[in-house]
PDB file of N, CA and C in Angstrom:
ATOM      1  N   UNK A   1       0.850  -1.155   0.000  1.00  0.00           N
ATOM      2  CA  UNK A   1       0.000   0.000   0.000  1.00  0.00           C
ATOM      3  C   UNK A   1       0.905   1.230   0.000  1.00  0.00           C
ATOM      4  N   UNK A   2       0.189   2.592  -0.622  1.00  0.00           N
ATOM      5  CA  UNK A   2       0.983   3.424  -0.761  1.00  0.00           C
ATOM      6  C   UNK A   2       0.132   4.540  -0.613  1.00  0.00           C
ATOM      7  N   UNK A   3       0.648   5.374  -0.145  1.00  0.00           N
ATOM      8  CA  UNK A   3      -0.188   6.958   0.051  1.00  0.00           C
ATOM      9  C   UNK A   3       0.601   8.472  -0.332  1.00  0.00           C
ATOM     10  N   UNK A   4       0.125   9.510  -1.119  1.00  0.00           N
ATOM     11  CA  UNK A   4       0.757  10.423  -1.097  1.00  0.00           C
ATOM     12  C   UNK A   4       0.312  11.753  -0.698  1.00  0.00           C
ATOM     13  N   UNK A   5       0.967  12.541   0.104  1.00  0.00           N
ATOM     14  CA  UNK A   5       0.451  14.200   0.400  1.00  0.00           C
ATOM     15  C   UNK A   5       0.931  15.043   0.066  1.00  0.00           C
ATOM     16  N   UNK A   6       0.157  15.820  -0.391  1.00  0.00           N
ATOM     17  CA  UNK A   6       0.685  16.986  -1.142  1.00  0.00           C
ATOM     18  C   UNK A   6       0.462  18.475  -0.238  1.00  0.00           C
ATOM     19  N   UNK A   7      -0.541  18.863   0.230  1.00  0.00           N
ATOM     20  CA  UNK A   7      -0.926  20.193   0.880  1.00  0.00           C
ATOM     21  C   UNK A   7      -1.319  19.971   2.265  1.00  0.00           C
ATOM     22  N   UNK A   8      -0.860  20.784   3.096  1.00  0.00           N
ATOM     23  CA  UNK A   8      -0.915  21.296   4.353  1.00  0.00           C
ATOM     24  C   UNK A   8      -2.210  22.669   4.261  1.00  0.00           C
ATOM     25  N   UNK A   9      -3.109  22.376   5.239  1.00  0.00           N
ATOM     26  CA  UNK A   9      -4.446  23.419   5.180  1.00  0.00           C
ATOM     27  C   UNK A   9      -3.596  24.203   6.173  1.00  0.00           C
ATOM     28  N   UNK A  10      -3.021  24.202   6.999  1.00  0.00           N
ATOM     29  CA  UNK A  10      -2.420  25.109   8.229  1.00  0.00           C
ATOM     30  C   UNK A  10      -0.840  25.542   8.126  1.00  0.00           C
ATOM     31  N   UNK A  11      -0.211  25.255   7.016  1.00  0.00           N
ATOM     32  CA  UNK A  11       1.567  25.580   7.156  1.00  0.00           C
ATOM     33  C   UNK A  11       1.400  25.627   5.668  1.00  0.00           C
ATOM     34  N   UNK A  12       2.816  26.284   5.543  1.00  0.00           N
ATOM     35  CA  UNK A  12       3.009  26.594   4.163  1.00  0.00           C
ATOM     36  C   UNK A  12       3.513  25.126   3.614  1.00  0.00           C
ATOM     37  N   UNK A  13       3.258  25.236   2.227  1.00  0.00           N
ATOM     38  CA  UNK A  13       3.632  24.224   1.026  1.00  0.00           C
ATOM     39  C   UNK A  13       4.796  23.722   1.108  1.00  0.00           C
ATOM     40  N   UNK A  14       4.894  22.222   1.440  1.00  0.00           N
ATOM     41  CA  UNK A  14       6.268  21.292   1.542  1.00  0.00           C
ATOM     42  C   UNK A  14       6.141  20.706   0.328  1.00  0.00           C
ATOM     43  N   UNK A  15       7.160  20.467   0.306  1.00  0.00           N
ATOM     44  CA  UNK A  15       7.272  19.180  -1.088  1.00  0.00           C
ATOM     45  C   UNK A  15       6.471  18.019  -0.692  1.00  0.00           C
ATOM     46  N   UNK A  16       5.624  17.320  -2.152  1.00  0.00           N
ATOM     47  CA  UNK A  16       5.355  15.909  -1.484  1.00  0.00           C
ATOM     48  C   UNK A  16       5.712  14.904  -1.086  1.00  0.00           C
ATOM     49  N   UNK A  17       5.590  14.617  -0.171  1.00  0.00           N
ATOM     50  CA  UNK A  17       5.865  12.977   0.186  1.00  0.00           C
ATOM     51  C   UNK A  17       5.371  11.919  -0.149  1.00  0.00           C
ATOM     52  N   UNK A  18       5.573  10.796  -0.534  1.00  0.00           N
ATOM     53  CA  UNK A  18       5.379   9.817  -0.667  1.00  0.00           C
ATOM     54  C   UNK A  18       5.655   8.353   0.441  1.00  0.00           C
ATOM     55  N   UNK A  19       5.089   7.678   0.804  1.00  0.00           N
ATOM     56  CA  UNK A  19       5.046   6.570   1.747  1.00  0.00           C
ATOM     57  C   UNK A  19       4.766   5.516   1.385  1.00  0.00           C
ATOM     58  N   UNK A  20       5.505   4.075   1.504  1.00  0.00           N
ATOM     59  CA  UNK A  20       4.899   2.687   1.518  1.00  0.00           C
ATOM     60  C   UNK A  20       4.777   2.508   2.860  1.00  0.00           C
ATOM     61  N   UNK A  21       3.760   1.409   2.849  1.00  0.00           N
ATOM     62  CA  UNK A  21       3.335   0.670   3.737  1.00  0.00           C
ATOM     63  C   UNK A  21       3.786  -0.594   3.636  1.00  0.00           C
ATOM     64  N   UNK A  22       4.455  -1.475   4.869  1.00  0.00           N
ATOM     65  CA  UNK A  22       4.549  -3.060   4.254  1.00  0.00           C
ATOM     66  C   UNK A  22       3.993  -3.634   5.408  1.00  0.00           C
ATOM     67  N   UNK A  23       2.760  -4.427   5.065  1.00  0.00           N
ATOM     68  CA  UNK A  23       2.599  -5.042   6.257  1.00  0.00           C
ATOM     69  C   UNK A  23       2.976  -6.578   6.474  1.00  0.00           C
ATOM     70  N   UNK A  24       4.381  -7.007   5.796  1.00  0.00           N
ATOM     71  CA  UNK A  24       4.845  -8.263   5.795  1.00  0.00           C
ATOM     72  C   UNK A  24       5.522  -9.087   6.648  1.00  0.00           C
ATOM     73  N   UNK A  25       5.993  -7.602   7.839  1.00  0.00           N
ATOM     74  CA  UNK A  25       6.723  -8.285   8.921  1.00  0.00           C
ATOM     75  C   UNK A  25       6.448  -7.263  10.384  1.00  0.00           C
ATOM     76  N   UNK A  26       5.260  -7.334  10.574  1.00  0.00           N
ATOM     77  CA  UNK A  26       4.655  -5.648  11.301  1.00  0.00           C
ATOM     78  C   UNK A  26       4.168  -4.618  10.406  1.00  0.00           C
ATOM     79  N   UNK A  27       3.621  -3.490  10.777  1.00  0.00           N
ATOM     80  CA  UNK A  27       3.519  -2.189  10.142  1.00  0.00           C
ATOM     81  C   UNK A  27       4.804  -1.303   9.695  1.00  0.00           C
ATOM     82  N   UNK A  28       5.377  -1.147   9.145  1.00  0.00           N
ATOM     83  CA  UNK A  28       6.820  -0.083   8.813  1.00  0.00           C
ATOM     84  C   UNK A  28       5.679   0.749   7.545  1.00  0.00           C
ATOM     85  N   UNK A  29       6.548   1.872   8.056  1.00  0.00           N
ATOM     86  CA  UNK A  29       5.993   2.761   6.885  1.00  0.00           C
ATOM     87  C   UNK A  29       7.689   3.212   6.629  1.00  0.00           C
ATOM     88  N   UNK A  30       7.493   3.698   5.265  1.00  0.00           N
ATOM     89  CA  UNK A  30       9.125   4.129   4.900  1.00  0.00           C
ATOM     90  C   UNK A  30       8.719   4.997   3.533  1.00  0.00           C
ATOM     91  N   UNK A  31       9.680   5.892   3.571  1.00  0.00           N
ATOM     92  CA  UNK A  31       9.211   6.597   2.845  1.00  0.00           C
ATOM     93  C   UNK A  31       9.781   6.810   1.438  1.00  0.00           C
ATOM     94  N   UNK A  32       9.152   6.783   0.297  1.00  0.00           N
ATOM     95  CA  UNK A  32       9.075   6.250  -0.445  1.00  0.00           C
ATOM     96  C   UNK A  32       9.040   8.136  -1.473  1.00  0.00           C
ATOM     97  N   UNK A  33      10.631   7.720  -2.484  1.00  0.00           N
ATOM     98  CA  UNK A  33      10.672   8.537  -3.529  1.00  0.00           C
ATOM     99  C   UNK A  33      10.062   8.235  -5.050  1.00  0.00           C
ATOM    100  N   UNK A  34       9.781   6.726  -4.948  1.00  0.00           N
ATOM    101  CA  UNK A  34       8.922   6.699  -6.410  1.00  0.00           C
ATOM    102  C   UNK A  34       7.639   6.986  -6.432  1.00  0.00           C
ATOM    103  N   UNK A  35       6.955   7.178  -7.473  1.00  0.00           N
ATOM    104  CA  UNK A  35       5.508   7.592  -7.414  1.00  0.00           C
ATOM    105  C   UNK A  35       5.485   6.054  -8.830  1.00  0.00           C
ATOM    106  N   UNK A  36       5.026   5.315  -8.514  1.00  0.00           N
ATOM    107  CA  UNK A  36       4.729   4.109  -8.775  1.00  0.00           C
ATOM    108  C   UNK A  36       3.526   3.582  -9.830  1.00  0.00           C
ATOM    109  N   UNK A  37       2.480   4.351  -9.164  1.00  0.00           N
ATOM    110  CA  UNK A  37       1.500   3.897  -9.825  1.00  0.00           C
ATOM    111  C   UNK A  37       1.040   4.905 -11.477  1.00  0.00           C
ATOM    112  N   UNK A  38       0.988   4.515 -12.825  1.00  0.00           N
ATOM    113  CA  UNK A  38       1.045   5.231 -14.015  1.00  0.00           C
ATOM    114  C   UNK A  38      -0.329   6.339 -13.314  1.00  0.00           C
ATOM    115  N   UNK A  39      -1.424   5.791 -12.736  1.00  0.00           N
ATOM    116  CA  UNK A  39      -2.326   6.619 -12.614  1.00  0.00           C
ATOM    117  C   UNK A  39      -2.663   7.974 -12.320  1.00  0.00           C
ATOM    118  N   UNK A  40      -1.550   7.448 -10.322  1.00  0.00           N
ATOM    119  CA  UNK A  40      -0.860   8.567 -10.059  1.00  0.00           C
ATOM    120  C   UNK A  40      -0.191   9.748 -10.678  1.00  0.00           C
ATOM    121  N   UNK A  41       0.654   9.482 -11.421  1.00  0.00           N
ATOM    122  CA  UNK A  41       1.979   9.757 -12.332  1.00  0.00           C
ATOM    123  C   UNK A  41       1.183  10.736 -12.974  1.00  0.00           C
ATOM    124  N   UNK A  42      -0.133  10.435 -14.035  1.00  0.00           N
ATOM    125  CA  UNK A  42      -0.896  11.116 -15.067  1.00  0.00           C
ATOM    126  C   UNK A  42      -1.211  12.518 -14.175  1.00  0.00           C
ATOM    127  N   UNK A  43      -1.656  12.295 -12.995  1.00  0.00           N
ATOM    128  CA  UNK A  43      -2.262  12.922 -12.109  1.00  0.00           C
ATOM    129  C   UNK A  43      -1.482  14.155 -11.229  1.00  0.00           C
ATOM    130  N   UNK A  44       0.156  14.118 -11.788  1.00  0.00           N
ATOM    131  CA  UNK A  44       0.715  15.065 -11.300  1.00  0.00           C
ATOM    132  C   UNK A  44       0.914  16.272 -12.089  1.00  0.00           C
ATOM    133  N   UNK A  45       1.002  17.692 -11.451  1.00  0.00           N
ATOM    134  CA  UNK A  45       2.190  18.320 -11.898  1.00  0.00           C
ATOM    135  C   UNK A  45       2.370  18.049 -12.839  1.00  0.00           C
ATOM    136  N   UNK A  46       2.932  18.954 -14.649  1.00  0.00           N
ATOM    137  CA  UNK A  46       3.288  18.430 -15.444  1.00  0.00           C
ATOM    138  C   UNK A  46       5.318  18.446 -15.436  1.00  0.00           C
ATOM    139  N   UNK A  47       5.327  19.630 -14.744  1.00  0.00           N
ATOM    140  CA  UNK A  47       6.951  19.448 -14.143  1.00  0.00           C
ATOM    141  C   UNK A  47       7.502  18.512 -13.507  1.00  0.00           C
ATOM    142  N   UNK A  48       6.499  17.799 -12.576  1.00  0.00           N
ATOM    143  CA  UNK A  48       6.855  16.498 -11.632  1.00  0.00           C
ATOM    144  C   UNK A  48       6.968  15.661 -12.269  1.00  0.00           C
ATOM    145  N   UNK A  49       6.037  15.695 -13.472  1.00  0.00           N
ATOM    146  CA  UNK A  49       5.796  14.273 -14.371  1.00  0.00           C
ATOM    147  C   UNK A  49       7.340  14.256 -15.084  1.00  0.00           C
ATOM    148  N   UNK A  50       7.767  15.368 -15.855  1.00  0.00           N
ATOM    149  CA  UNK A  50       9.360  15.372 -15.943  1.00  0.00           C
ATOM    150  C   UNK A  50      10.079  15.171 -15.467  1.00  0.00           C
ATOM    151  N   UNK A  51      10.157  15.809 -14.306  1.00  0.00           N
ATOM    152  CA  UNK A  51      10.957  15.052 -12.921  1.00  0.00           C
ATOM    153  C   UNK A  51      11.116  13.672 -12.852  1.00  0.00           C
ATOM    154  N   UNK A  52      10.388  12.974 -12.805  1.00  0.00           N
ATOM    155  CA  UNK A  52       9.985  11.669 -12.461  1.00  0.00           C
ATOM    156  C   UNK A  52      10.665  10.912 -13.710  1.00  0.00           C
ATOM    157  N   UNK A  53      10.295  11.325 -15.088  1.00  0.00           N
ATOM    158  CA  UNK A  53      10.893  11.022 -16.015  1.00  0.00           C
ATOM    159  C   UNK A  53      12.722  11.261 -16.324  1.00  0.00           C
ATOM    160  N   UNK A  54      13.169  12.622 -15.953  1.00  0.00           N
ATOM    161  CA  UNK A  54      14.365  12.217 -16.085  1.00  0.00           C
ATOM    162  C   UNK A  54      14.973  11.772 -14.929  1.00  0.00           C
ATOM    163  N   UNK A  55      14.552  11.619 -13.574  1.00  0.00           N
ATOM    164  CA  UNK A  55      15.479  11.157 -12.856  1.00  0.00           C
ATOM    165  C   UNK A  55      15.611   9.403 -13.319  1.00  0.00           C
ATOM    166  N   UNK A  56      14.247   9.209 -13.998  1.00  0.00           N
ATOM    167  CA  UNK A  56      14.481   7.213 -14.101  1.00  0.00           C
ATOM    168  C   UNK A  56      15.021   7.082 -15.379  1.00  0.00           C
ATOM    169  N   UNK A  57      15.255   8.230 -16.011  1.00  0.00           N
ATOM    170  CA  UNK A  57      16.151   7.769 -16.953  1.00  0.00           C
ATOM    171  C   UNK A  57      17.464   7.678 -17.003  1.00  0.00           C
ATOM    172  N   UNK A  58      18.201   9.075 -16.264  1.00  0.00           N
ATOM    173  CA  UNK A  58      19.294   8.930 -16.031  1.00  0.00           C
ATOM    174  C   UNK A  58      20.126   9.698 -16.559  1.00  0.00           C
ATOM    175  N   UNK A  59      19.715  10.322 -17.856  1.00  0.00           N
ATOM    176  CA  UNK A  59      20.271  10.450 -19.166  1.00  0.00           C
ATOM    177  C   UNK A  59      19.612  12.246 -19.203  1.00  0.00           C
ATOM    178  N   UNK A  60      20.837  13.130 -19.594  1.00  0.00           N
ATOM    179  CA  UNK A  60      19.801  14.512 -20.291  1.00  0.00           C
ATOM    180  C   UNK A  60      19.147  13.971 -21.620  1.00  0.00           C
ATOM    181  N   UNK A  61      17.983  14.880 -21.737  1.00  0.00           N
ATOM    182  CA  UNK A  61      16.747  14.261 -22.793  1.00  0.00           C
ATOM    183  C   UNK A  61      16.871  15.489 -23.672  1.00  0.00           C
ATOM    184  N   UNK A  62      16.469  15.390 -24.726  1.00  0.00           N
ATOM    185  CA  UNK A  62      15.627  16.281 -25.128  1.00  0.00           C
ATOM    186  C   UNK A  62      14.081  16.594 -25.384  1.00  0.00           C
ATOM    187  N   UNK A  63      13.616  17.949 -25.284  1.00  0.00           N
ATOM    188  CA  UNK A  63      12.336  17.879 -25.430  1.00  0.00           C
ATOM    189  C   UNK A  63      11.256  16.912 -25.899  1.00  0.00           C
ATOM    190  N   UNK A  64      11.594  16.232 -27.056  1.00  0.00           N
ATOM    191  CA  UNK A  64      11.283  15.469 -27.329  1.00  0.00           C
ATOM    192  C   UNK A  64      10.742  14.378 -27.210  1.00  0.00           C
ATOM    193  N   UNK A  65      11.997  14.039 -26.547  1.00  0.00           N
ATOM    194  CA  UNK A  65      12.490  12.150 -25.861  1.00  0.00           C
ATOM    195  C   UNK A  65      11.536  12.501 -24.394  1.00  0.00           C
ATOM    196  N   UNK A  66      11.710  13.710 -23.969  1.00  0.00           N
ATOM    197  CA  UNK A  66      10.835  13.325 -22.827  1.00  0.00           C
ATOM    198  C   UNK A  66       9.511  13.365 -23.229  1.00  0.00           C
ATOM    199  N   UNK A  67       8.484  14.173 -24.034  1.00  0.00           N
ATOM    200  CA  UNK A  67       7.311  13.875 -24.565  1.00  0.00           C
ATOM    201  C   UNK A  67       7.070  12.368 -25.165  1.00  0.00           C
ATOM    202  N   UNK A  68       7.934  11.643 -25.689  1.00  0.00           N
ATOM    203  CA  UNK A  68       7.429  10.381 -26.081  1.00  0.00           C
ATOM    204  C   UNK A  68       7.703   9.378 -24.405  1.00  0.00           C
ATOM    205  N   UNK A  69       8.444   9.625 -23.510  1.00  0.00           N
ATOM    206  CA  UNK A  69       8.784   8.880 -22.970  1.00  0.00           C
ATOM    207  C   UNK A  69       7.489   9.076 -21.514  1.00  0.00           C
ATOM    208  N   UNK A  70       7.095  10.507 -21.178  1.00  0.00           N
ATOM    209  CA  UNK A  70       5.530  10.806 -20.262  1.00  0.00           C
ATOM    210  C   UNK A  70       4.704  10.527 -21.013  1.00  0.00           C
ATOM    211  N   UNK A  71       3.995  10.710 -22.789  1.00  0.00           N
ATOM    212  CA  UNK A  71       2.668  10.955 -23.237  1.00  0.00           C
ATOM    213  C   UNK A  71       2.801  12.059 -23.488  1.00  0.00           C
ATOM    214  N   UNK A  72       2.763  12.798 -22.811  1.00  0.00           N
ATOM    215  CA  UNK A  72       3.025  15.008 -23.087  1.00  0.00           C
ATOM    216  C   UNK A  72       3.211  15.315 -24.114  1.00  0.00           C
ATOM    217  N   UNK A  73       2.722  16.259 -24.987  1.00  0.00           N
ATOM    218  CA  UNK A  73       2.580  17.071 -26.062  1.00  0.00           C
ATOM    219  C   UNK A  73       4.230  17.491 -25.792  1.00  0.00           C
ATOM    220  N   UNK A  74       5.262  17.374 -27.089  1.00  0.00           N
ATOM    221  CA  UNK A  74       6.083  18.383 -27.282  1.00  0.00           C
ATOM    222  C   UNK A  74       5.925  19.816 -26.408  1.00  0.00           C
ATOM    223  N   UNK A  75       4.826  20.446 -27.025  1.00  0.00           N
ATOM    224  CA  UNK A  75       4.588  21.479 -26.696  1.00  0.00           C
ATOM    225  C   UNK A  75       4.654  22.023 -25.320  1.00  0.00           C
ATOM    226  N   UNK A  76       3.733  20.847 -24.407  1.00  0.00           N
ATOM    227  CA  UNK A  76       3.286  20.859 -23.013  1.00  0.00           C
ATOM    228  C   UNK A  76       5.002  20.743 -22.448  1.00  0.00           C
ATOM    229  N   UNK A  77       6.056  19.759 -22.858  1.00  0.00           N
ATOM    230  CA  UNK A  77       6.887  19.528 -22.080  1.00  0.00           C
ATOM    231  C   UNK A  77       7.976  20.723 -22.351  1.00  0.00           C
ATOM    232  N   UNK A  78       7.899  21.381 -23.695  1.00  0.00           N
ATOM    233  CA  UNK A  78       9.293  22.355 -23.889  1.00  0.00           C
ATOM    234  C   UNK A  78       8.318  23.881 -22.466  1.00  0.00           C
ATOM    235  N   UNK A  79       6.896  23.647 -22.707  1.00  0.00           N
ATOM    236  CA  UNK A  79       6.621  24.795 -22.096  1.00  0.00           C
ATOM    237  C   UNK A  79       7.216  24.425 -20.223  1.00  0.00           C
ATOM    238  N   UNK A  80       7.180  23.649 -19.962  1.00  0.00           N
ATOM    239  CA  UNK A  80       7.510  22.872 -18.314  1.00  0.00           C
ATOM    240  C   UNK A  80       8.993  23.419 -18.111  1.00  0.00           C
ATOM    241  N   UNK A  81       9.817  22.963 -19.344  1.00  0.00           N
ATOM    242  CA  UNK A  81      11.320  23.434 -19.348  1.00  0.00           C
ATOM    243  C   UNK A  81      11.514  24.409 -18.878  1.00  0.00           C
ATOM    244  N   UNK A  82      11.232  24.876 -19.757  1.00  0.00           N
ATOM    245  CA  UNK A  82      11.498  26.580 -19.672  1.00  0.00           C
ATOM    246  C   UNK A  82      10.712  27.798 -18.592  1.00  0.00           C
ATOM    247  N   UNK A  83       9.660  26.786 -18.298  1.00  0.00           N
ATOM    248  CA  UNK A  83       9.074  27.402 -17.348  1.00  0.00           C
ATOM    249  C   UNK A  83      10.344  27.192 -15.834  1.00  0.00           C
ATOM    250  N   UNK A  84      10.430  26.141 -15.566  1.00  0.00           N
ATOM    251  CA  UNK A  84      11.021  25.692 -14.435  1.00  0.00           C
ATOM    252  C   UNK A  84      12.551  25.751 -14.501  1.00  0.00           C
ATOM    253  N   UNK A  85      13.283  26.375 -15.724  1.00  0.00           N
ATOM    254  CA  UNK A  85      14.542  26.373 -15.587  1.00  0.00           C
ATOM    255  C   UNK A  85      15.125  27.298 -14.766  1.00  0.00           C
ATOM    256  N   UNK A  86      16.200  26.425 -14.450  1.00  0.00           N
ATOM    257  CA  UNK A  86      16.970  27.075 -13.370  1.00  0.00           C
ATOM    258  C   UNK A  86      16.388  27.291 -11.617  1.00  0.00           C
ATOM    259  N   UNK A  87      15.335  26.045 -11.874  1.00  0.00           N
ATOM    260  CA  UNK A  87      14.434  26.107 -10.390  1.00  0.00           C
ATOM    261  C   UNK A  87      14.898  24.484 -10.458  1.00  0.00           C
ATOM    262  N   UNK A  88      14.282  23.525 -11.241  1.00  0.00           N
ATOM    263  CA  UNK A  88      14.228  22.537 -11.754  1.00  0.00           C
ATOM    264  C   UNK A  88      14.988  21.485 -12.438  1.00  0.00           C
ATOM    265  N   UNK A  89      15.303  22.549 -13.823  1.00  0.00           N
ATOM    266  CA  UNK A  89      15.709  21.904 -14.431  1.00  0.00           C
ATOM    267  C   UNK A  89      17.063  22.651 -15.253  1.00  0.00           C
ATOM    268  N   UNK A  90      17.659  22.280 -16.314  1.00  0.00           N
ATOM    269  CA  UNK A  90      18.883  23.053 -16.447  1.00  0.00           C
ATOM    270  C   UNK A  90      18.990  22.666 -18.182  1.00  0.00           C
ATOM    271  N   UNK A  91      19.111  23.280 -19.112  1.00  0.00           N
ATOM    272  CA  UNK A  91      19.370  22.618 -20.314  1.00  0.00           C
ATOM    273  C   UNK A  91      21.134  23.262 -21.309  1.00  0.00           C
ATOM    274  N   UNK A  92      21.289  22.372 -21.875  1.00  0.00           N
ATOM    275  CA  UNK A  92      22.517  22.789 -22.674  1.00  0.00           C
ATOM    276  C   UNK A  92      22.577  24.028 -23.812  1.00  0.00           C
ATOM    277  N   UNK A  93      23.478  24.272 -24.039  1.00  0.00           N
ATOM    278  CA  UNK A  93      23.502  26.166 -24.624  1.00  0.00           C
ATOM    279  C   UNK A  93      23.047  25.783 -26.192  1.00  0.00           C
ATOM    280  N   UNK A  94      22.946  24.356 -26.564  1.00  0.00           N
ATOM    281  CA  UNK A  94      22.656  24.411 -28.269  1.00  0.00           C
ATOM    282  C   UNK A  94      21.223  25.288 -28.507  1.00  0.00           C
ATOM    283  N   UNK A  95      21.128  25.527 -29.473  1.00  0.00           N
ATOM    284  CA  UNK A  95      20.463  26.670 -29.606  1.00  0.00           C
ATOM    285  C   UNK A  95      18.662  25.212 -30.625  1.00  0.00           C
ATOM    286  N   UNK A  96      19.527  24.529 -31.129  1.00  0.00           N
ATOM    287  CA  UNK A  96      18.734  23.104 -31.408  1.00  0.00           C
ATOM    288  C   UNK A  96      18.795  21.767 -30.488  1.00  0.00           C
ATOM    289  N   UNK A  97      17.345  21.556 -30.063  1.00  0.00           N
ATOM    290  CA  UNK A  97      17.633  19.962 -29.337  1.00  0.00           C
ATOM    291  C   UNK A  97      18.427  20.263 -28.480  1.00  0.00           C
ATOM    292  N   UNK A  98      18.054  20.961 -27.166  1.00  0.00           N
ATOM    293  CA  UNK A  98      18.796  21.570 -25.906  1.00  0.00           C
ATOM    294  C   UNK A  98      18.730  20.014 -25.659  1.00  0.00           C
ATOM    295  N   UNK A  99      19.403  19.505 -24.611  1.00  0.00           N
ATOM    296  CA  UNK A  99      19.624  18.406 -23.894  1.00  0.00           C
ATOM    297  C   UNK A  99      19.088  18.793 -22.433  1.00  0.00           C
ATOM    298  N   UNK A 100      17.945  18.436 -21.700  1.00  0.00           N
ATOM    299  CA  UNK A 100      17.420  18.755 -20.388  1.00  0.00           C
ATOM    300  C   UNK A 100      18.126  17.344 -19.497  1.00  0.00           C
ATOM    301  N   UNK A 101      18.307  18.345 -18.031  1.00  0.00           N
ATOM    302  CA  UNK A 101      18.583  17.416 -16.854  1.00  0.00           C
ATOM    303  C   UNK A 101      18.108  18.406 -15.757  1.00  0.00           C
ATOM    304  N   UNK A 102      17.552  17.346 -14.601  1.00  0.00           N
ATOM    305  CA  UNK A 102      17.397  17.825 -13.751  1.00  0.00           C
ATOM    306  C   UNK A 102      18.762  18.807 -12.578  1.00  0.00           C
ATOM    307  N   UNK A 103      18.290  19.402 -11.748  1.00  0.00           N
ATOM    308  CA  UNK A 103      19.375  20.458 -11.200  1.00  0.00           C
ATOM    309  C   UNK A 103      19.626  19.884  -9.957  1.00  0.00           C
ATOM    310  N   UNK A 104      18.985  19.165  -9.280  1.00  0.00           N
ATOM    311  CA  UNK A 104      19.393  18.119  -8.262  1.00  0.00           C
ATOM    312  C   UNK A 104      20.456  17.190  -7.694  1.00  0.00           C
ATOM    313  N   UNK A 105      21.164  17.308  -7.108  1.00  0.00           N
ATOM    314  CA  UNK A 105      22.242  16.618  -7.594  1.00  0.00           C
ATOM    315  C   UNK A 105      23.384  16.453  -8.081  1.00  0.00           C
ATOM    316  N   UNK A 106      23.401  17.267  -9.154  1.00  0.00           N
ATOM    317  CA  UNK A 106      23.793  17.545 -10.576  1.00  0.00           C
ATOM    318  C   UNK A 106      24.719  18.679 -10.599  1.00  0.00           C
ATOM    319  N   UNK A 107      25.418  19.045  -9.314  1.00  0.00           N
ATOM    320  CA  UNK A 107      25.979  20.739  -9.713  1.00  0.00           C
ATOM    321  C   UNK A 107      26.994  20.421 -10.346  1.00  0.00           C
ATOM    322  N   UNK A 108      27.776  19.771 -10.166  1.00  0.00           N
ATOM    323  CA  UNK A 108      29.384  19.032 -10.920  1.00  0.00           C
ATOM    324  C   UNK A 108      29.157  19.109 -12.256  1.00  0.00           C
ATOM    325  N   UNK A 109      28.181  18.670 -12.983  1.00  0.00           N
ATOM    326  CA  UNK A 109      27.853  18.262 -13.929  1.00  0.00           C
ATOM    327  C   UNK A 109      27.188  20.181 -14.353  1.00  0.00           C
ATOM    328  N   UNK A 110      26.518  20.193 -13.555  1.00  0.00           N
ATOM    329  CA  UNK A 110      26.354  21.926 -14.009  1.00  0.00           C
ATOM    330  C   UNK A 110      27.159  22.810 -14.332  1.00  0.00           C
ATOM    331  N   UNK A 111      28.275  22.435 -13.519  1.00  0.00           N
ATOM    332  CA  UNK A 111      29.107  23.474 -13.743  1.00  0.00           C
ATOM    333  C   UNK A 111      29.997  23.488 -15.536  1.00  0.00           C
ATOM    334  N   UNK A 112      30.044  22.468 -15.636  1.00  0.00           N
ATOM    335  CA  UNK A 112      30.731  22.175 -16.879  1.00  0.00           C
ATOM    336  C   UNK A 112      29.769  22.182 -17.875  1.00  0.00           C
ATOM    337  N   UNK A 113      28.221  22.050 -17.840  1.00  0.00           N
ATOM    338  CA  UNK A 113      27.699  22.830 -18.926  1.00  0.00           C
ATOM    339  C   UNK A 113      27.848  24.303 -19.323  1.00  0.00           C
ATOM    340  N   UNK A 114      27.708  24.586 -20.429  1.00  0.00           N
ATOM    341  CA  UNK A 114      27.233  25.908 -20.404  1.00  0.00           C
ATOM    342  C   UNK A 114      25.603  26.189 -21.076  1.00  0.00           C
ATOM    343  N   UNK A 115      25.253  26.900 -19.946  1.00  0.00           N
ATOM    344  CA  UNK A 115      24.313  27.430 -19.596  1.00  0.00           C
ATOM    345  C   UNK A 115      23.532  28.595 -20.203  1.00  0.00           C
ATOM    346  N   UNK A 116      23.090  29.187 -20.204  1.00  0.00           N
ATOM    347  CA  UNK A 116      22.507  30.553 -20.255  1.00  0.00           C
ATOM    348  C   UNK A 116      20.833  30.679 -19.577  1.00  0.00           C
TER     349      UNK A 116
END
């Protein structure tokens, strides 16, 4: 079993969490960075849904590759990019077929792109 929260009615906006449940050897709850279920997934954020996509890939994408790889319109995913860059996400200086990666992680690797 799995549960996720997103909003607080009384404190400001945390990131979501995610939780499994296993009830195979007692109750443990542990908390849980995949979002698992495709249903879920449809149901997020269209930035998260990127998120989600390049961290399991591994790989910088391009616009593209990530629209065939969520469902997402081209359109929907270059608009997510660019919306969230430099919060999010980070892309390469080609001026064609930027290469996107998430910013997480990743500063080593940031630094030796170039940016704009």
């Amino acid at each position: 079993m799995a549960f996720r929260h997103d909003k607080s009615n009384n404190d400001a906006r945390h990131d979501p969490m995610n939780y499994s449940i296993d009830f195979s050897n007692g109750v443990k709850y542990q908390l849980d960075t995949e979002v698992k279920s495709q249903e879920i997934r449809n149901e997020l954020p269209r930035h998260q849904q990127v998120m989600l996509w390049l961290r399991e890939n591994g790989d910088p994408a391009t616009a593209a590759e990530i629209a065939e790889g969520t469902g997402m319109t081209n359109s929907h995913v270059s608009n997510e990019l660019r919306k969230h860059e430099g919060r999010h996400f980070f892309g390469s200086s080609d001026k064609r077929d930027r290469r996107w990666d998430l910013i997480e992680g990743k500063q080593e690797e940031l630094d030796e792109w170039d940016t704009y």
